[in-house]
Protein backbone atom coordinates (compact mmCIF):
# COMPACT_ATOMS: atom_id res chain seq x y z
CA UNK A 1 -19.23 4.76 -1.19
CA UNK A 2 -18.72 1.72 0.74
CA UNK A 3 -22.43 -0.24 0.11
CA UNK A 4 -24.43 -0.28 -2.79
CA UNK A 5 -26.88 2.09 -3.45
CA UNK A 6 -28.14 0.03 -5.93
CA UNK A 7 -28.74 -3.44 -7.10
CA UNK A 8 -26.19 -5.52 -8.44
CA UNK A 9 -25.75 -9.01 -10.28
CA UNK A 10 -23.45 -11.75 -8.01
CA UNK A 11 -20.24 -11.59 -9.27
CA UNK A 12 -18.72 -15.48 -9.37
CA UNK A 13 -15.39 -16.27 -7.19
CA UNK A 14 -13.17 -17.98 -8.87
CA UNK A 15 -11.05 -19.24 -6.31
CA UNK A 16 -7.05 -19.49 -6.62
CA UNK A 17 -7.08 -20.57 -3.18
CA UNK A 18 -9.25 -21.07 0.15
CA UNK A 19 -8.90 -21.09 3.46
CA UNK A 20 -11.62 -21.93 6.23
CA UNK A 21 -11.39 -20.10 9.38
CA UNK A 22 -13.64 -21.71 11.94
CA UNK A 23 -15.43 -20.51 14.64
CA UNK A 24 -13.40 -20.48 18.13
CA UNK A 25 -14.73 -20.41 21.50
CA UNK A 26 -16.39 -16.88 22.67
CA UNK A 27 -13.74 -14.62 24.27
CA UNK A 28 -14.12 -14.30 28.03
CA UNK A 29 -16.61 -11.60 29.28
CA UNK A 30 -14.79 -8.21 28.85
CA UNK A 31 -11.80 -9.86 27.17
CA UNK A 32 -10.65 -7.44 24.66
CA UNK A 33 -9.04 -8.95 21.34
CA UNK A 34 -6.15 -6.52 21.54
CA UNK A 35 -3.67 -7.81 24.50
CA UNK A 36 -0.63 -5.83 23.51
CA UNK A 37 0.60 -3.05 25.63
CA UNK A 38 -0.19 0.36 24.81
CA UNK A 39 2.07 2.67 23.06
CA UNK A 40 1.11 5.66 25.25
CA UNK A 41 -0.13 3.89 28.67
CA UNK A 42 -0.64 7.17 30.69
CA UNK A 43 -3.27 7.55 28.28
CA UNK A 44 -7.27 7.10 29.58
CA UNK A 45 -10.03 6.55 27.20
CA UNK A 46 -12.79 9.45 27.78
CA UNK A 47 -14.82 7.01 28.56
CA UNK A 48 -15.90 3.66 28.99
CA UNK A 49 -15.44 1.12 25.41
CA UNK A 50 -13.58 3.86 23.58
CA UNK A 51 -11.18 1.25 23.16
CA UNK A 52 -10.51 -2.62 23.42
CA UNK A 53 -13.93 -3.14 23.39
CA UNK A 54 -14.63 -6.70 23.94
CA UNK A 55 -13.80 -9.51 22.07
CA UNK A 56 -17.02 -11.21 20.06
CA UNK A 57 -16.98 -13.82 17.10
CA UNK A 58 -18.98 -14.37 14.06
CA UNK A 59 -20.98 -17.27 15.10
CA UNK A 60 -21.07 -19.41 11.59
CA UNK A 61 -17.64 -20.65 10.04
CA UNK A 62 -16.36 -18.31 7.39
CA UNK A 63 -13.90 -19.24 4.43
CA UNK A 64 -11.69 -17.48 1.85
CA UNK A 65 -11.02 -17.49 -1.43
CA UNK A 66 -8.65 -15.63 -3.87
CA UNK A 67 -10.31 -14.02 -6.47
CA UNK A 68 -7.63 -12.72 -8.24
CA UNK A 69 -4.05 -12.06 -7.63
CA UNK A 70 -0.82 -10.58 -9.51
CA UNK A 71 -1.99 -7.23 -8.60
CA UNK A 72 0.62 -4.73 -7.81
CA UNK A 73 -0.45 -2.70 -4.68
CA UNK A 74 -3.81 -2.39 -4.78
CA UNK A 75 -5.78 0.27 -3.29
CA UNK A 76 -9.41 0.95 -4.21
CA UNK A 77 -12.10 -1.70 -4.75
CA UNK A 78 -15.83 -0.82 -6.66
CA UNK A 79 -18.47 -3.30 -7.99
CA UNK A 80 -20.37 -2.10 -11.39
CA UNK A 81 -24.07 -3.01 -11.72
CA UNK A 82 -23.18 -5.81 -13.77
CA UNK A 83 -21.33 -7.64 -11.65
CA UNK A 84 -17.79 -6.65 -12.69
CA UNK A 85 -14.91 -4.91 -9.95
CA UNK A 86 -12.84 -2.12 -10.60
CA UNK A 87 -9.73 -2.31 -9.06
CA UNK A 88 -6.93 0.42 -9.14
CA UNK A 89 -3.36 -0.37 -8.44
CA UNK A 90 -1.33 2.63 -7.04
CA UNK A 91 1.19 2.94 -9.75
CA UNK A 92 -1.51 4.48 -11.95
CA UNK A 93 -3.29 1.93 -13.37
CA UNK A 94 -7.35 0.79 -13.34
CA UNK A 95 -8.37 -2.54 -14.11
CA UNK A 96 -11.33 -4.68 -14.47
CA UNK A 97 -12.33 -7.59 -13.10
CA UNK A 98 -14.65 -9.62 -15.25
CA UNK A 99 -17.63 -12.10 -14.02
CA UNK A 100 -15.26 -14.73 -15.18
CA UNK A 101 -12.47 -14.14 -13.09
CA UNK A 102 -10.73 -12.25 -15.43
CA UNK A 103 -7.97 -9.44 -15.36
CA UNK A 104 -8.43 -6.77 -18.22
CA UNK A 105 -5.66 -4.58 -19.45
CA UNK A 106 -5.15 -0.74 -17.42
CA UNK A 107 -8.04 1.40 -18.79
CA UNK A 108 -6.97 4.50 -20.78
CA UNK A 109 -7.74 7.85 -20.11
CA UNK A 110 -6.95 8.39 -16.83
CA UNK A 111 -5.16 11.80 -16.21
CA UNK A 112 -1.66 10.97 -15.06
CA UNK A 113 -0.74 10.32 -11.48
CA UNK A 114 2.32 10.81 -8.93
CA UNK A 115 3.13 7.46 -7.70
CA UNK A 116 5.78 8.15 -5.79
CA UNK A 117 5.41 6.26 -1.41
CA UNK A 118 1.83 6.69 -0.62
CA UNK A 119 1.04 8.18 -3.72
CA UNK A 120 -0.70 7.28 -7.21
CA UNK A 121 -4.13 6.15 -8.21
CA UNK A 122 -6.00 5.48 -5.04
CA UNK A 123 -9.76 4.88 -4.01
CA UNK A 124 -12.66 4.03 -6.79
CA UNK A 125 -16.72 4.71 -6.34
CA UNK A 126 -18.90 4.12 -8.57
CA UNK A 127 -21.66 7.14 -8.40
CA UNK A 128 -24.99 6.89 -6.69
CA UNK A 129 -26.76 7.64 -10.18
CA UNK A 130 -24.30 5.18 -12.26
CA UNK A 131 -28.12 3.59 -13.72
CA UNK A 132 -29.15 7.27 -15.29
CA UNK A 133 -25.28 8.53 -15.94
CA UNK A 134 -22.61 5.98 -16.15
CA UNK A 135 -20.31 8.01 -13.71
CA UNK A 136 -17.59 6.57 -11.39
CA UNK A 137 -15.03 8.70 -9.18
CA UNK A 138 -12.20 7.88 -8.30
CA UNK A 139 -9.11 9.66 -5.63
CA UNK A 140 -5.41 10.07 -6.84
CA UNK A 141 -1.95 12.19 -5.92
CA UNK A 142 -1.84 14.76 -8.84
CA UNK A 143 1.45 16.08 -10.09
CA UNK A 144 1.53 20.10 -10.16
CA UNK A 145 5.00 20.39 -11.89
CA UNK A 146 7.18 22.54 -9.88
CA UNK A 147 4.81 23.74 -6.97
CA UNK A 148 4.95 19.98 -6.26
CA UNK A 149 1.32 17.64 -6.35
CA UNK A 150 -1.92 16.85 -4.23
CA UNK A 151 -4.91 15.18 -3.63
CA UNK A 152 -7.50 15.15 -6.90
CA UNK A 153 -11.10 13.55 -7.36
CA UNK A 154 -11.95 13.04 -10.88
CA UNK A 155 -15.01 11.28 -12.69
CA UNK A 156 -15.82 9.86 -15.94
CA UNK A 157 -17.81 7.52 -17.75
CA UNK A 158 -16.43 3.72 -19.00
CA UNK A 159 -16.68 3.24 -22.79
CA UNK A 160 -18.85 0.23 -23.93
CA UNK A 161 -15.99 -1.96 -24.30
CA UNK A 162 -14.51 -1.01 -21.13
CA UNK A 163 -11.00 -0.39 -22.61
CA UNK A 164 -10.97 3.49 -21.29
CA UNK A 165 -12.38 6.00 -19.10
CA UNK A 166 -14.22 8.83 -21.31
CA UNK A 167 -15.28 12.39 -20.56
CA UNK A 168 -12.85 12.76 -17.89
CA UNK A 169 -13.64 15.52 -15.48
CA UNK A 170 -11.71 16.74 -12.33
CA UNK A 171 -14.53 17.82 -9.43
CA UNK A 172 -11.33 18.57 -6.74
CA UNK A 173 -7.85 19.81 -5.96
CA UNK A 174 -6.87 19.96 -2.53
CA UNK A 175 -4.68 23.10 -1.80
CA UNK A 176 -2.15 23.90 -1.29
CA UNK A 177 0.40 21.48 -3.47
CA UNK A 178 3.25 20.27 -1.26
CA UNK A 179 6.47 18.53 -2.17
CA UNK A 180 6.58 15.10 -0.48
CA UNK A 181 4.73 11.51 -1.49
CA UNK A 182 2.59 11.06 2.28
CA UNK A 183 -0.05 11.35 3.50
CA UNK A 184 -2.90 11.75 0.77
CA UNK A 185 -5.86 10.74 2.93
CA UNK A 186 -8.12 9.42 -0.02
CA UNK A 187 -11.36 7.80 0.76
CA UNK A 188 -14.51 8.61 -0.95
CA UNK A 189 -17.74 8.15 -0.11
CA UNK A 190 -21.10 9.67 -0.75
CA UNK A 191 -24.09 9.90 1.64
CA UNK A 192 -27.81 9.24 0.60
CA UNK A 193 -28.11 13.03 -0.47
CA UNK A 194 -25.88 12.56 -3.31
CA UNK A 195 -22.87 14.57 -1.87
CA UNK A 196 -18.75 13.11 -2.16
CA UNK A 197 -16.79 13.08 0.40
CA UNK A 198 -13.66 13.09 0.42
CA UNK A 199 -10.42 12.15 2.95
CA UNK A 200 -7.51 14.91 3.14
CA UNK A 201 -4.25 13.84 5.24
CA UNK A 202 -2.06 16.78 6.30
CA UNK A 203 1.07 15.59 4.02
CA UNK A 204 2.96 14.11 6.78
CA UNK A 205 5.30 16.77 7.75
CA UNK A 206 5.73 18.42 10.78
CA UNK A 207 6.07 21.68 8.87
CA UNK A 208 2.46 20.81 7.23
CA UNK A 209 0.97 18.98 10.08
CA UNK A 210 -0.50 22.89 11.50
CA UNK A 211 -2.32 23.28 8.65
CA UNK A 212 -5.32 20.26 10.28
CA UNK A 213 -5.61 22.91 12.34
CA UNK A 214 -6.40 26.12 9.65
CA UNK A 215 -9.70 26.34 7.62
CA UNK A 216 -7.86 28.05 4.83
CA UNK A 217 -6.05 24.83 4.01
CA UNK A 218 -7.66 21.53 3.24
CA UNK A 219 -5.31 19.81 4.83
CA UNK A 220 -6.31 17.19 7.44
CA UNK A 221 -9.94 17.91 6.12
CA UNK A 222 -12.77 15.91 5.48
CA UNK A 223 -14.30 17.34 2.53
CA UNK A 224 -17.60 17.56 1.13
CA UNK A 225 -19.00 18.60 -2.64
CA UNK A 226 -21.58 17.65 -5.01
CA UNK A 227 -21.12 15.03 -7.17
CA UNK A 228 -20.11 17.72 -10.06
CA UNK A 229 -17.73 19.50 -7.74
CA UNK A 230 -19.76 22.34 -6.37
CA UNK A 231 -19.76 23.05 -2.81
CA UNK A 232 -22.83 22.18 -0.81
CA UNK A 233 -24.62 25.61 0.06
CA UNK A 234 -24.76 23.99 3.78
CA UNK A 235 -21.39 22.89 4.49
CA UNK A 236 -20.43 24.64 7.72
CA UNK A 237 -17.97 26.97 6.15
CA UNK A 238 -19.57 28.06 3.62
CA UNK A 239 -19.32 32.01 3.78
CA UNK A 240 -16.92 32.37 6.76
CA UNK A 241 -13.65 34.20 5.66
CA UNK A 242 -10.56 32.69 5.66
CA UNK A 243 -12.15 29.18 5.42
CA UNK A 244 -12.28 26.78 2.42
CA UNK A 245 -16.17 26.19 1.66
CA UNK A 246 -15.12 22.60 0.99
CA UNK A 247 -14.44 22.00 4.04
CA UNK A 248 -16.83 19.80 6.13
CA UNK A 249 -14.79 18.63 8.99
CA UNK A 250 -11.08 19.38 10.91
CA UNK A 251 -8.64 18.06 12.83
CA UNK A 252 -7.48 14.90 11.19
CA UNK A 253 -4.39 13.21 10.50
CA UNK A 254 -4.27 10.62 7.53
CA UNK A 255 -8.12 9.32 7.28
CA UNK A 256 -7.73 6.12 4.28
CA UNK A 257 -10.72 4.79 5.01
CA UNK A 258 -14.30 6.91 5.10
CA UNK A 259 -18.09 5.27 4.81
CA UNK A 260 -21.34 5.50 5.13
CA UNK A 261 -23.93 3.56 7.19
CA UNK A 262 -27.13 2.24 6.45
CA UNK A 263 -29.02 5.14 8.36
CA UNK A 264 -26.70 7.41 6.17
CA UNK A 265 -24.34 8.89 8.97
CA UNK A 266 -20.65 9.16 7.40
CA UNK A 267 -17.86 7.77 9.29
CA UNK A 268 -14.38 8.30 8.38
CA UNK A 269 -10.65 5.84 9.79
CA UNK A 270 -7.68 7.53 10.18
CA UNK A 271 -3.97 6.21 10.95
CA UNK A 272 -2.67 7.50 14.08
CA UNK A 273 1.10 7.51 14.94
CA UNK A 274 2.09 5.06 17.32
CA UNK A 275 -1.02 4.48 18.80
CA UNK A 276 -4.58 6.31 18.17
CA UNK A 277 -5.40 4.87 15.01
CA UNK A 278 -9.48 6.47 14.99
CA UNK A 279 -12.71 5.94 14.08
CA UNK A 280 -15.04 8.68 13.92
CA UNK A 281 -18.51 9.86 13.00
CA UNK A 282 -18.10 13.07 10.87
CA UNK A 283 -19.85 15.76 12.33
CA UNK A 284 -20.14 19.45 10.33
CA UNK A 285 -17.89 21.98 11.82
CA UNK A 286 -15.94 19.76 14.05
CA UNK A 287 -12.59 19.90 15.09
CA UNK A 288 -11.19 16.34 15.95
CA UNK A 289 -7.54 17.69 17.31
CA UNK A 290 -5.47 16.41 15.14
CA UNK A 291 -1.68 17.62 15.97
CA UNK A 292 -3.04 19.13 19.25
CA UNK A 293 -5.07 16.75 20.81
CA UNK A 294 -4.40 13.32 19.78
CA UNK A 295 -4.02 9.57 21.49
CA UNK A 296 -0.90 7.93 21.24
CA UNK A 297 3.18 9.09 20.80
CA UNK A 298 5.21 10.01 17.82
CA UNK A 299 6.92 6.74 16.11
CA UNK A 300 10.17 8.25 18.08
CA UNK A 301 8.46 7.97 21.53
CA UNK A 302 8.12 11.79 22.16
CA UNK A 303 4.73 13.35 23.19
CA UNK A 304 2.08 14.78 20.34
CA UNK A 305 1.80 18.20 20.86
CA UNK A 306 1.42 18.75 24.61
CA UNK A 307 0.55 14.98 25.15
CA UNK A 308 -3.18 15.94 25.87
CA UNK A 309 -6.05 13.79 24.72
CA UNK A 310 -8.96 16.07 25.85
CA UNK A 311 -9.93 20.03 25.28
CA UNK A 312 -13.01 21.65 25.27
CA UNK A 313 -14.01 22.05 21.52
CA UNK A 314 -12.29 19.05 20.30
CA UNK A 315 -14.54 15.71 19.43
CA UNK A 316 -13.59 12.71 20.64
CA UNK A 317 -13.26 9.21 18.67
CA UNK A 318 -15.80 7.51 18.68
CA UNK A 319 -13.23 4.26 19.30
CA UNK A 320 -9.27 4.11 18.93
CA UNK A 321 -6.70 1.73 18.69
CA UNK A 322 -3.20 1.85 20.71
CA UNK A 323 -1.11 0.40 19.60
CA UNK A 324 -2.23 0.80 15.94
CA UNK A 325 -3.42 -1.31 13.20
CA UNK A 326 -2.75 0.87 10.70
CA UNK A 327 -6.44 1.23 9.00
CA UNK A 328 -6.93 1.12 5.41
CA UNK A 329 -10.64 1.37 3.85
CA UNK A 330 -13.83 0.56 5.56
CA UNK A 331 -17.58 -0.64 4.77
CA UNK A 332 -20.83 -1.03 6.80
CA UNK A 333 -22.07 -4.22 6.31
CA UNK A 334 -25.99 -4.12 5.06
CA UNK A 335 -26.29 -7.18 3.21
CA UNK A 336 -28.17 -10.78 4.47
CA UNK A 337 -25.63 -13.20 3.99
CA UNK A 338 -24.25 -13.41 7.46
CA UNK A 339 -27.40 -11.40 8.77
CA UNK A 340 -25.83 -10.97 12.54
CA UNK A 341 -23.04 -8.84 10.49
CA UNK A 342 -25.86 -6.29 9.62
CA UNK A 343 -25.29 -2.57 10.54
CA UNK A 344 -21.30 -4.01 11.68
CA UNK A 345 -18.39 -1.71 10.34
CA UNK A 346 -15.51 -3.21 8.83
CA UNK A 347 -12.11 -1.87 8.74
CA UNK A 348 -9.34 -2.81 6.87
CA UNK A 349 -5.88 -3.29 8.71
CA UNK A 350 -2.69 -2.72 6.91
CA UNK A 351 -0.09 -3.28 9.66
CA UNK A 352 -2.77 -5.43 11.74
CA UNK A 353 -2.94 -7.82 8.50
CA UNK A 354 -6.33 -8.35 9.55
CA UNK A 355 -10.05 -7.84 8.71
CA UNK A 356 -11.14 -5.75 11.85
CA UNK A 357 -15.45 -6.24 12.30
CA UNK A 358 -16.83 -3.85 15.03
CA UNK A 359 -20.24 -4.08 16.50
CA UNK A 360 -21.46 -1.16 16.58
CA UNK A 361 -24.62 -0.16 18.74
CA UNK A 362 -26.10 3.89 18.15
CA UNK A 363 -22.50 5.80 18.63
CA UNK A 364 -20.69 3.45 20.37
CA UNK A 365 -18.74 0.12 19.72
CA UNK A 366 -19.66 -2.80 21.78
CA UNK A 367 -17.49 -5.28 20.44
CA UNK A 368 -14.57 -6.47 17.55
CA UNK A 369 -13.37 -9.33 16.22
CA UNK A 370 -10.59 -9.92 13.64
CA UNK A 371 -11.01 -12.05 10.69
CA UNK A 372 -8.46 -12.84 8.01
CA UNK A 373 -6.13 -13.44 10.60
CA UNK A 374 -4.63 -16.30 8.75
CA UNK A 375 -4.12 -14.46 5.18
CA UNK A 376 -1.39 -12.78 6.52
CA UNK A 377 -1.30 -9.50 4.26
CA UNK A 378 -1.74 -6.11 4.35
CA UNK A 379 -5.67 -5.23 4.07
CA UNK A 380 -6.08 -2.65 2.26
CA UNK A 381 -9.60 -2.13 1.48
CA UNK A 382 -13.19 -4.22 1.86
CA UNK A 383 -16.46 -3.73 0.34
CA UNK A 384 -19.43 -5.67 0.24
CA UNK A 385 -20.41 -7.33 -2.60
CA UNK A 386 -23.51 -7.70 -4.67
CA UNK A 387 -23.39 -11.64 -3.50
CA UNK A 388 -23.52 -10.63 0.63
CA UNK A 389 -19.93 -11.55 0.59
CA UNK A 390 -16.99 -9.31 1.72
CA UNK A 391 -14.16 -8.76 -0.89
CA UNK A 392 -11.04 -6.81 0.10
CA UNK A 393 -7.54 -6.15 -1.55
CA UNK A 394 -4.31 -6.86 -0.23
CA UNK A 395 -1.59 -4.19 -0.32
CA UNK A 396 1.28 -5.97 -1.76
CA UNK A 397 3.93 -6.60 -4.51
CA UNK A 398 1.60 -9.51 -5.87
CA UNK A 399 -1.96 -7.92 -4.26
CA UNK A 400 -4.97 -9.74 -4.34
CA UNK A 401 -8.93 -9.53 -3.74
CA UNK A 402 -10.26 -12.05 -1.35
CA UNK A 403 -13.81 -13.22 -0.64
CA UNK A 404 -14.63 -13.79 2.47
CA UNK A 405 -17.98 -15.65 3.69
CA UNK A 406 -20.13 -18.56 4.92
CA UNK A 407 -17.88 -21.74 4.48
CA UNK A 408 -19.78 -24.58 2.28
C-alpha cells in the first residue's frame, strides 16, 4: 500500500546531497503546468479538468536530499515499523536500508526472477497486519521455463537479522505466461479491508493487447485477493463463466502505479502510448477501454483502435495526460508535515523526470504541480514516510531514494 496503516519510527536522512527548490510565483488563473502540444489534438476531454488542470504550488519551500544512492534500477519502495526501507532493485535483488543510512547486502530467499526489459523484482508492501504477522508482499516477472513467464505476488516473513526472506509463499500467478519482457503492470496495494491488489499490463503486444478486453485472461486487469491469495467472495466475477474470479477491474493498459486514499477508495496509474497516460478510481466490474477506447496515438502516429475516446460502457479517467509522463508508482499524501498536501495524490514520472502532486477534490482533480523538477531522473516510485516526508526512487543505472520536504 502506498500510506501507512500503521505507526512508524522517523527514519533519519542522511543526506549525500541537497537541493532547495523554492517557491515560485502562483501560475496564472487556469494556466495549466503542461504547455506542450498534444500528441492526439483532435482529442476532447469528456469533460471539463480531465486534463491540464491548472497549475498550483506548494506554498512553503521544499528541499531534497539523497538518501542513498548506487542503486541499480530501483523499483519498489516500503518502510518497516522500525524505521528501516526496503528497497528492491529490478535485477532481482531486495535490500535494506538501515536508520543509519546504510545499504545491507540482497536478502536471500527470494524465488528467482526474469529480469529481462521491464522485468525482475518489482513493487514491495509491507502487510496491513505486519505488528501481529511479520508479512511483506512483494510483485515480480516469474520465469515459467518454456511456456515463457508472468506476473507473481509472493509474501514472506524477514528473519531477525534481516539477512533473508523466510516462509516464502506465492498468493498469485497471472495467466496466461507469455514470451516477451513488457508490460508487467505491478503495483500493489491493499485497501482498509485487508484485500491486495494487484496491477496486470497486457504484455505489450499487439497480439496480447485483446486479451484487456477478455475476463478469462488477467491481462490488463486490476486484480483483487486476500492477503493469503484467496479470491474475495465479492469480487464482481466471482461465479460468472468464462471469467477469472480474480479479476476486479478491465480495460487497462500497463497500470505501475496503484494506491489507496485516506477514505480507502483504490486508485490505480497507467502508461498510455503517446499520450493518455491515466489516472483512475477502480471501480468493480468496470471496463476502462483499454485497446478500444483509449486517449492518445500509437508511438508510430497511427490511431488506437478506431481512434474513439468515448462508448457507452466504458469508464472514463478520472484525469489524463497527453502527451505522457510516463507514470511510475503513486501515494496519497495523509501525513502533517506539509498539512496543505493532505488527501493530494502523488505520482511518480519516469519520462516526465518529475514528482507530479495533484489536488484532488471528491472525483475530480483541481490542480498539479511538479516537484523534483531539478533532480533530473527518472521517478520511479514515492511513498510517504513515517517522518511526513516524501521519499521516492530514481530509475537509473546508479538509482537513488530522495527525501523531499520543508527546507530548514
Amino acid at each position: 500500500m502506498r500510506h501507512a496503516w500503521f505507526a512508524a519510527a522517523a527514519v533519519a536522512a542522511f543526506a549525500t546531497a541537497c537541493s532547495a527548490q523554492e517557491p515560485a510565483a502562483p501560475a496564472p488563473e487556469g494556466a495549466p503546468v503542461e504547455t506542450r502540444a498534444p500528441n492526439a489534438p483532435d482529442q476532447q476531454p469528456a469533460f471539463e479538468g480531465q486534463t491540464r488542470a491548472p497549475g498550483v504550488r506548494t506554498s512553503v519551500a521544499l528541499a531534497h536530499q539523497v538518501v542513498i544512492d548506487g542503486l541499480e534500477h530501483p523499483w519498489g519502495l516500503a518502510q518497516l515499523p522500525d524505521g528501516r526501507w526496503l528497497v528492491t532493485e529490478r535485477p532481482g535483488r531486495l535490500r535494506i536500508i538501515g536508520a543509519d543510512g546504510t545499504l545491507s547486502a540482497p536478502v536471500q530467499g527470494l524465488p528467482e526472477v526474469f529480469a529481462q526489459r521491464q522485468g525482475g523484482l518489482l513493487d514491495i508492501v509491507v502487510g496491513p497486519t505486519y505488528a501481529e504477522d511479520g508479512l511483506v508482499y512483494w510483485s515480480y516477472s516469474e520465469p515459467r521455463g518454456e511456456t515463457g513467464n508472468g506476473t507473481a505476488v509472493a509474501r514472506g516473513r524477514l528473519s531477525a537479522d534481516g539477512t533473508r526472506m523466510e516462509d516464502v509463499q506465492v498468493i498469485f500467478r497471472a495467466v496466461p505466461p507469455y514470451g516477451n519482457g513488457m508490460h508487467y503492470g505491478s503495483s500493489l496495494t491493499f485497501d482498509p479491508q485487508g484485500r491486495l491488489y494487484i496491477t496486470v499490463g497486457e504484455r505489450s503486444d499487439r497480439q496480447t493487447r485483446p486479451q484487456a478486453q477478455q475476463l478469462d485472461s488477467h491481462y490488463g486487469k486490476t486484480i483483487r485477493i486476500n492477503a493469503d491469495g484467496s479470491v474475495p467472495a465479492d469480487n464482481p466475477f466471482v461465479n460468472r463463466d468464462g471469467a477469472l474470479p480474480e479479476i476486479f477491474s478491465w480495460g487497462h493498459r500497463n497500470a505501475q502505479g496503484a494506491a489507496t486514499d485516506p477514505a480507502g477508495r483504490v486508485w490505480t496509474i497507467e502508461h498510455g502510448a503517446r499520450g493518455g497516460d491515466e489516472l483512475n478510481l477502480e471501480i468493480a466490474g468496470a471496463n476502462y477501454g483499454w485497446g478500444d477506447v483509449t486517449y492518445g496515438i500509437e508511438y508510430n502516429g497511427q490511431i488506437i483502435g478506431e481512434g474513439i475516446t468515448q462508448r457507452e460502457g466504458v469508464t472514463q479517467p478520472v484525469y489524463y495526460w497527453d502527451p505522457v509522463i510516463a507514470p511510475g508508482g503513486m501515494t496519497f499524501y495523509d501525513a502533517d508535515l506539509v498539512p496543505e498536501w493532505r488527501g493530494n495524490a502523488f505520482v511518480a514520472g519516469l519520462a516526465g523526470e518529475h514528482l507530479a502532486r495533484l489536488v484532488i477534490e471528491g472525483d475530480r482533480v483541481v490542480g498539479e504541480e511538479r516537484l523534483l523538477t531539478d533532480l533530473g531522473e527518472r521517478v520511479r516510485d514515492v511513498t510517504v514516510g513515517a517522518d511526513g516526508a516524501l521519499y521516492v526512487v530514481t530509475d537509473e543505472d546508479d538509482g537513488k531514494v530522495v527525501r523531499l520536504g520543508p527546507a530548514g
